[in-house]
Protein backbone atom coordinates (compact mmCIF):
# COMPACT_ATOMS: atom_id res chain seq x y z
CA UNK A 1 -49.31 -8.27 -50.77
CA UNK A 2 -47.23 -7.76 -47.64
CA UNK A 3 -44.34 -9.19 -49.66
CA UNK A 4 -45.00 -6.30 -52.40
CA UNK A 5 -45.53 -3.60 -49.69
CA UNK A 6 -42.26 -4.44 -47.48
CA UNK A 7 -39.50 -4.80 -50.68
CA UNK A 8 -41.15 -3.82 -53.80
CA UNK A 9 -42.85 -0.51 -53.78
CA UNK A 10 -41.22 3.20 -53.50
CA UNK A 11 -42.64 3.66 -49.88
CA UNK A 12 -41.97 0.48 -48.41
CA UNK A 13 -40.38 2.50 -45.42
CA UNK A 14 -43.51 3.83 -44.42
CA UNK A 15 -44.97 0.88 -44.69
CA UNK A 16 -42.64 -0.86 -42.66
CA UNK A 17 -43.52 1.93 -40.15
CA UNK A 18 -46.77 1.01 -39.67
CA UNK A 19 -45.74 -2.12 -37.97
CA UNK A 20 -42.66 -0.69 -35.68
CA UNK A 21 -45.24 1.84 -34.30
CA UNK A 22 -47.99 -1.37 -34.29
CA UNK A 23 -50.85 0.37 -36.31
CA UNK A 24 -54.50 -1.06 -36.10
CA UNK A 25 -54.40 -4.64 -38.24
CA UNK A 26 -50.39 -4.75 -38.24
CA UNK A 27 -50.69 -7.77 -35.77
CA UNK A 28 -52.97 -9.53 -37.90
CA UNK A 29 -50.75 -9.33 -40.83
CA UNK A 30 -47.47 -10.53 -38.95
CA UNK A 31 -50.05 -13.67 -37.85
CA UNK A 32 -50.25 -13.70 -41.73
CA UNK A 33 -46.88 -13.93 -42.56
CA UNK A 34 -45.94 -16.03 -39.70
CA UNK A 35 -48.24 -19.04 -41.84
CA UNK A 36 -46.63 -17.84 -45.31
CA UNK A 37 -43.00 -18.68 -43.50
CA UNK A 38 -44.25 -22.09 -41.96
CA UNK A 39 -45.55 -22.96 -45.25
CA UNK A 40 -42.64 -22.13 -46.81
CA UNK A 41 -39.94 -22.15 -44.75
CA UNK A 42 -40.38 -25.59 -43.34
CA UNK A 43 -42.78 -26.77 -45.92
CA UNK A 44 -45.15 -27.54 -42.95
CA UNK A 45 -48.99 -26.52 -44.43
CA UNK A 46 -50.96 -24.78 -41.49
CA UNK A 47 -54.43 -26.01 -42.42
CA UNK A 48 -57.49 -25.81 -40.79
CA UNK A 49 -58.41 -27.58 -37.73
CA UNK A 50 -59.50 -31.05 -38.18
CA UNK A 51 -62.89 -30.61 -36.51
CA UNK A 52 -65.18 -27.80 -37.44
CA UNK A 53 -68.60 -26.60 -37.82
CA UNK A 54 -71.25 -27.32 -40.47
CA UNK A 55 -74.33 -25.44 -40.96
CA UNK A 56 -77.15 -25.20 -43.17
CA UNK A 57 -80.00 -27.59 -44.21
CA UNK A 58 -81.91 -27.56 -47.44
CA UNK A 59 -80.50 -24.27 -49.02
CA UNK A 60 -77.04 -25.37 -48.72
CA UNK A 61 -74.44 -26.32 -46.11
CA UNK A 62 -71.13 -24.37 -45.20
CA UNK A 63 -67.80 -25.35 -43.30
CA UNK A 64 -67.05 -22.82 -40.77
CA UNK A 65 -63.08 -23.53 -40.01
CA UNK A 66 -60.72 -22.34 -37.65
CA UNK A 67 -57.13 -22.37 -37.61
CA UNK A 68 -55.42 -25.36 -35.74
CA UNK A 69 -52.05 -24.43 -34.17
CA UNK A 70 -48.66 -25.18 -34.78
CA UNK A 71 -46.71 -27.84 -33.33
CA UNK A 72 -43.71 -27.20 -31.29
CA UNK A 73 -41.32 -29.37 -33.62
CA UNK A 74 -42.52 -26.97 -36.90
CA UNK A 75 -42.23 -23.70 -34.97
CA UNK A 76 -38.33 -24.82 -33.59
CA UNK A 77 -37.75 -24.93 -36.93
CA UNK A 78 -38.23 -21.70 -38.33
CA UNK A 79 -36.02 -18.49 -37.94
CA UNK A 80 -36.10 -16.79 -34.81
CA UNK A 81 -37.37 -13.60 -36.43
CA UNK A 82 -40.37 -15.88 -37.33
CA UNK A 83 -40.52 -17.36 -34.48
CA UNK A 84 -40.90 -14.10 -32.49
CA UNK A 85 -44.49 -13.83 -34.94
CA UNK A 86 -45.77 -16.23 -32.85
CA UNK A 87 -47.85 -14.54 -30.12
CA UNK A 88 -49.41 -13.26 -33.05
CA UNK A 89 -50.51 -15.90 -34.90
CA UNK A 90 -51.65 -17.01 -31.53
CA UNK A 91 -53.37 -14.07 -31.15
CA UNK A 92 -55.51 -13.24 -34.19
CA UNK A 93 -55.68 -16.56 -36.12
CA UNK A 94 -55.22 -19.76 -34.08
CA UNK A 95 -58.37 -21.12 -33.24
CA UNK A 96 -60.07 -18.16 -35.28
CA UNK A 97 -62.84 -18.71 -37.50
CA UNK A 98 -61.04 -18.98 -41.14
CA UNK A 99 -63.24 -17.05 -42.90
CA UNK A 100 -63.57 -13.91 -40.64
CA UNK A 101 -59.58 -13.51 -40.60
CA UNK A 102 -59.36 -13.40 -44.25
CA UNK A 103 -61.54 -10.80 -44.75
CA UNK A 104 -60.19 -8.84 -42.13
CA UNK A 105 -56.43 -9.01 -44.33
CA UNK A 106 -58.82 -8.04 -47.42
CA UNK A 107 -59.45 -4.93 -44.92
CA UNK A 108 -56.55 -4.00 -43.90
CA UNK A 109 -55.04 -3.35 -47.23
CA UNK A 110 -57.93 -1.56 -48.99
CA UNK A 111 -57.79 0.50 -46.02
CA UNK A 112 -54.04 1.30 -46.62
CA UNK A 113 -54.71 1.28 -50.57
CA UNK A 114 -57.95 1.44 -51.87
CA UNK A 115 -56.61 1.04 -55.88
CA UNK A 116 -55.45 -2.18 -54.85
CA UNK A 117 -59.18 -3.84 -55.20
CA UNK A 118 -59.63 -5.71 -58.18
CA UNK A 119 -63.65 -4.81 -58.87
CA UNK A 120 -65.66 -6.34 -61.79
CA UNK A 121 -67.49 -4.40 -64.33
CA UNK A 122 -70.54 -2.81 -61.68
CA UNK A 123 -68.05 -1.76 -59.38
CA UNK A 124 -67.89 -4.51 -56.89
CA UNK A 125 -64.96 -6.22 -55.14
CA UNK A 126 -64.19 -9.31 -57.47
CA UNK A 127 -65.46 -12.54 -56.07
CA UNK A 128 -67.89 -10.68 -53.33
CA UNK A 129 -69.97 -10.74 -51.49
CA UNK A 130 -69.70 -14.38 -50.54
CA UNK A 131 -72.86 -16.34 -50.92
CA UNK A 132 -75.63 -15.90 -48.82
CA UNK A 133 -76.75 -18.40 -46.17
CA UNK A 134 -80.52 -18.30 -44.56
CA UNK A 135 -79.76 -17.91 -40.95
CA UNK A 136 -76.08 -17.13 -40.98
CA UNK A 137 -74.62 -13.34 -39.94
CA UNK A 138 -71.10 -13.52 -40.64
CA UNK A 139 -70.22 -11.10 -42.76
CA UNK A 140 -70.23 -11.56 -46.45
CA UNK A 141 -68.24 -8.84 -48.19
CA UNK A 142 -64.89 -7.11 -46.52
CA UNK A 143 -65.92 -3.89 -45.69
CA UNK A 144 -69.17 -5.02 -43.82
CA UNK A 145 -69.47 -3.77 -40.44
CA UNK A 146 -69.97 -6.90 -37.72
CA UNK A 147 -72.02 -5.07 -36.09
CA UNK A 148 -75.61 -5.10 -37.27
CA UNK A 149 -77.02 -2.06 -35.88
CA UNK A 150 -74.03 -0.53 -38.06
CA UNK A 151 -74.28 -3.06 -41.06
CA UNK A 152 -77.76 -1.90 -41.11
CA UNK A 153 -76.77 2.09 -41.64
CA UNK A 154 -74.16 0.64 -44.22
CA UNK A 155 -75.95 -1.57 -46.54
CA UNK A 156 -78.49 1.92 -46.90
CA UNK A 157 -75.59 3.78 -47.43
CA UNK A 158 -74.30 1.33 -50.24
CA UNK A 159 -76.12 0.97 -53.86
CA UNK A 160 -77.61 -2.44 -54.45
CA UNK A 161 -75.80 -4.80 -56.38
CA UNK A 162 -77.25 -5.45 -59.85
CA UNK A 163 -77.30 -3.95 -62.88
CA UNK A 164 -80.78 -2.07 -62.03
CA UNK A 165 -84.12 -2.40 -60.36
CA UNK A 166 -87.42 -2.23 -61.62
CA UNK A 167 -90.58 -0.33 -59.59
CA UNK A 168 -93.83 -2.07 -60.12
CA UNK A 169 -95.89 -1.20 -56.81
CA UNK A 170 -96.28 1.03 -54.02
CA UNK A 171 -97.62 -0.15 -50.92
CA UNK A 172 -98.05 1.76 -48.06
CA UNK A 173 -97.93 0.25 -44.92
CA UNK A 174 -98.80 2.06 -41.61
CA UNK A 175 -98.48 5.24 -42.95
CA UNK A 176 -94.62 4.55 -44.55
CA UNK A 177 -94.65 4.47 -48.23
CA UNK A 178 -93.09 1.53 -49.59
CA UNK A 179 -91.82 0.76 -53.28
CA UNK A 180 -91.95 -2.93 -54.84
CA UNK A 181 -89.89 -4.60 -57.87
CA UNK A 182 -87.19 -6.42 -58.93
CA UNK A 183 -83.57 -6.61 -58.96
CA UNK A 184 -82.35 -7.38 -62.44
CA UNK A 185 -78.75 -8.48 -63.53
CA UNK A 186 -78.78 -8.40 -67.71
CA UNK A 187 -82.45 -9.71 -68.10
CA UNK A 188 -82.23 -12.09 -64.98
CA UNK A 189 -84.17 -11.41 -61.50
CA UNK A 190 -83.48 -13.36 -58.63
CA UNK A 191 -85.37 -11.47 -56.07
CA UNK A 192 -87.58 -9.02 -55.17
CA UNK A 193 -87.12 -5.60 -53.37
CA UNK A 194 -88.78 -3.67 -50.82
CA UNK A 195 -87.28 0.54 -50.43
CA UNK A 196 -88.76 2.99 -48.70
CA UNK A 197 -88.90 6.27 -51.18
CA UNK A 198 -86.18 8.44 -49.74
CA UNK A 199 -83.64 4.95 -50.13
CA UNK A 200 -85.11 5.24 -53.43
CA UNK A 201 -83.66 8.45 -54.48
CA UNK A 202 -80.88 8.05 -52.45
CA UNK A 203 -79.70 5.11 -54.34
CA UNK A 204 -80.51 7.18 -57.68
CA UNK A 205 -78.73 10.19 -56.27
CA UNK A 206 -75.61 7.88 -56.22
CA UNK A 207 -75.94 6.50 -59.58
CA UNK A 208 -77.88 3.17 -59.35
CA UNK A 209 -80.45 2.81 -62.03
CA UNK A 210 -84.68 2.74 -61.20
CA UNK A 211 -86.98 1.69 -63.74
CA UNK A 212 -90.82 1.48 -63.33
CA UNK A 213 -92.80 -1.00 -65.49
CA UNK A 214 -95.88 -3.60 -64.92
CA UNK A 215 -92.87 -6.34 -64.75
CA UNK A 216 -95.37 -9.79 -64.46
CA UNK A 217 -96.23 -9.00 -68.43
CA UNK A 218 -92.47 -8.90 -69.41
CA UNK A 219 -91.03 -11.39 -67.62
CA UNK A 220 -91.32 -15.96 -68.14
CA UNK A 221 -90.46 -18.26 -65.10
CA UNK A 222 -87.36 -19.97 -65.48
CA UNK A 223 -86.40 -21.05 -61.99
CA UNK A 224 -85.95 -24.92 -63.16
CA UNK A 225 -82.97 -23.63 -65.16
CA UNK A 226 -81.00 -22.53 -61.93
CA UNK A 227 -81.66 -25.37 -59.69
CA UNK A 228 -78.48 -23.40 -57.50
CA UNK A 229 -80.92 -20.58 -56.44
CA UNK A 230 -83.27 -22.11 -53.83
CA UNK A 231 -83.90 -18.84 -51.89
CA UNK A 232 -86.24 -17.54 -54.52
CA UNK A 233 -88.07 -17.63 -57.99
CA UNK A 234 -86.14 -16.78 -60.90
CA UNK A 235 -87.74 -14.54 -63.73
CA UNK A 236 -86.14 -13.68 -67.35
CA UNK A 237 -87.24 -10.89 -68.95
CA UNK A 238 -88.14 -11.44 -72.46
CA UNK A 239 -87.36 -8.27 -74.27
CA UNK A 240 -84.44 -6.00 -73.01
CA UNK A 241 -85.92 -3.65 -70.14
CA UNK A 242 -85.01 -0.43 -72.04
CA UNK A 243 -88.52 -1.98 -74.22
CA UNK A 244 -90.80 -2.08 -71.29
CA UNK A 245 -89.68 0.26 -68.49
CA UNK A 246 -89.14 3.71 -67.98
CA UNK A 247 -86.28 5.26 -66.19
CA UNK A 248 -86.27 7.10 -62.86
CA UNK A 249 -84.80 10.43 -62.11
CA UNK A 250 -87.29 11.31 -58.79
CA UNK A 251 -89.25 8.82 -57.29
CA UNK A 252 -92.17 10.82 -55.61
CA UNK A 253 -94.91 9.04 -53.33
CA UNK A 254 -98.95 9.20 -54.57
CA UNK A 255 -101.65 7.02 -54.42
CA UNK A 256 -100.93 2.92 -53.75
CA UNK A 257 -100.45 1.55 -57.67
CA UNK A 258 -99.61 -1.93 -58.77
CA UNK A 259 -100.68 -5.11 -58.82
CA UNK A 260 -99.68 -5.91 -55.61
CA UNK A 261 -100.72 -2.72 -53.89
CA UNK A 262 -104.05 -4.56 -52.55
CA UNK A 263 -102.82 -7.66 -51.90
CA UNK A 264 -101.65 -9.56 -48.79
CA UNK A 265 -98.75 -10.78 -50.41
CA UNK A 266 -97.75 -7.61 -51.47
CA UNK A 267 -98.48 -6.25 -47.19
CA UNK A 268 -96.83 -9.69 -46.49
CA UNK A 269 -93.09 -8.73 -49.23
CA UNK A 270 -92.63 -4.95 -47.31
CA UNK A 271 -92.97 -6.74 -43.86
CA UNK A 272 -90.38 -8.82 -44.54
CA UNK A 273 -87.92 -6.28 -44.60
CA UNK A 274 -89.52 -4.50 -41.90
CA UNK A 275 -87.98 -3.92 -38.45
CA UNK A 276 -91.76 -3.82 -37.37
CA UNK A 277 -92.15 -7.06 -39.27
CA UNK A 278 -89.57 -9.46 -39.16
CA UNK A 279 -87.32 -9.77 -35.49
CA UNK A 280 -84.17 -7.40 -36.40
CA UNK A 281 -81.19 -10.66 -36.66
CA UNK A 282 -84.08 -12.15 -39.60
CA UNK A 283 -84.73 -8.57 -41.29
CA UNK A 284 -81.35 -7.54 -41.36
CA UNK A 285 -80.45 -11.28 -43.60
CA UNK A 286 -83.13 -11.10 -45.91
CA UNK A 287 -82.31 -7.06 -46.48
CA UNK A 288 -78.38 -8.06 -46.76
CA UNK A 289 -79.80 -11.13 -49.12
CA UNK A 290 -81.80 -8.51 -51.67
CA UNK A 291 -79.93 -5.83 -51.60
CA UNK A 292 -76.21 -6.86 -51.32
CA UNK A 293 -76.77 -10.33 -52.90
CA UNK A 294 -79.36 -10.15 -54.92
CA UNK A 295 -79.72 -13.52 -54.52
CA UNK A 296 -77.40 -14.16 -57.63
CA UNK A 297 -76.76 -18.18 -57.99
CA UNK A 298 -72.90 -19.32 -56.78
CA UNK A 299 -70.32 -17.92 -59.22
């Protein structure tokens, strides 16, 4: 991409501006392009450090990598206009978490060119978010905020990913009323949902599909068939849900309905995604699992 943007395209000066004047993310990129020429330059492969991290238990393990540095003998090697990248490299990737630095380039040029996103049929970035892992915070998609406090205000301000959702109870829980259902993609469901009413219409208000419907009489267990999704049950609908459910324009608040209005478990699903509920670094991952992730199986 920064090949494309410096010699290909018909404003490639401003581009190059960006860099002389050393806009936000410019330094990353150089780091970026200071690998590309060691990898192909010298044909030396800057890998990831030989000892990292691994993390997770029995719903999956992940490699958290960092960059190992470049030895003196590669870097005398290169051009000196590469070799003045260095600092940067040094900077914003050696050492770094491998991960983290990618999506930050991901950033950087949707920020400069948003119609450069490839994005699959619902509207999402291609390939995102990453898989969820239970205890994890790194961010999981590129344009998610570090931050949690802001990630918080930014998942709201997002629609789920999914095709739709489907309402089947309202719980009220110290005097906030709560809506309960599931997060369908085709006639799959992967996990349930917990929204408050106004995130509700919100989310409608920007275009995502609601559906209300008694979902346990529509829907078989087939969790054995996706032994990959060990965060949750897994239900199949077994008619399409324009045959059961009825769509949403307004959701307004009444009376407690559903199955799992009364129930513990159904007190038990809302306070799960509850600040009040859950301590905030656990609600924010199981929010960011159901609402950004949907808990869909590895791609």
């Amino acid at each position: 991409m920064n090949d494309l943007l410096t010699k290909s395209v018909a404003d490639k000066a401003a581009y190059a501006a960006l860099f002389t004047r050393g806009a936000p993310g410019t330094e990353l990129i150089s780091a970026v392009k200071y690998v590309r020429n060691v990898s192909q330059h010298v044909l030396h492969v800057v890998r990831p450090a030989k000892t990292f991290r691994i993390v997770g238990g029995d719903l999956g393990f992940r490699r958290y990598m960092d960059w190992d540095e470049v030895p003196d003998d590669v870097h005398d090697q290169l051009h000196k206009g590469t070799q003045n990248l260095r600092p940067n490299y040094r900077a914003h990737l050696e050492g770094r978490e491998v991960m983290g630095t990618m999506l930050a380039g991901l950033r950087f040029f949707a920020g400069l060119h948003p119609d450069v996103v490839h994005r699959d049929r619902r509207g999402e970035w291609t390939g995102f978010p990453l898989t969820s892992q239970p205890g994890m915070s790194t961010p999981l998609h590129p344009e998610e905020p570090a931050d949690q406090i802001v990630a918080w205000e930014w998942l709201s301000a997002r629609v789920p990913n999914g095709d739709c959702r489907v309402i089947s109870a309202q719980i009220t829980v110290d005097g906030t009323v709560y809506v309960c259902g599931d997060t369908f993609i085709d006639r799959l469901t992967f996990t349930p949902f917990v929204e408050t009413v106004d995130q509700v219409n919100r989310d409608i208000t920007a275009g995502f599909p609601y559906l209300s419907a008694t979902t346990h009489e529509h829907v078989v267990d087939c969790t054995s068939e996706f032994p990959e999704a060990r965060q949750s049950r897994v239900l199949r609908a077994t008619d399409d849900l324009a045959m059961w459910t009825t769509p949403v324009d307004v959701l307004e608040s009444g009376a407690d309905w559903g199955r799992d209005a009364d129930t513990g478990e159904g007190r038990g699903l809302v306070l799960t995604e509850s600040r009040e509920g859950v301590l905030g670094f656990n609600a924010y991952l199981i929010r960011r699992a159901r609402r950004l992730n949907a808990l869909v199986p590895p791609r």
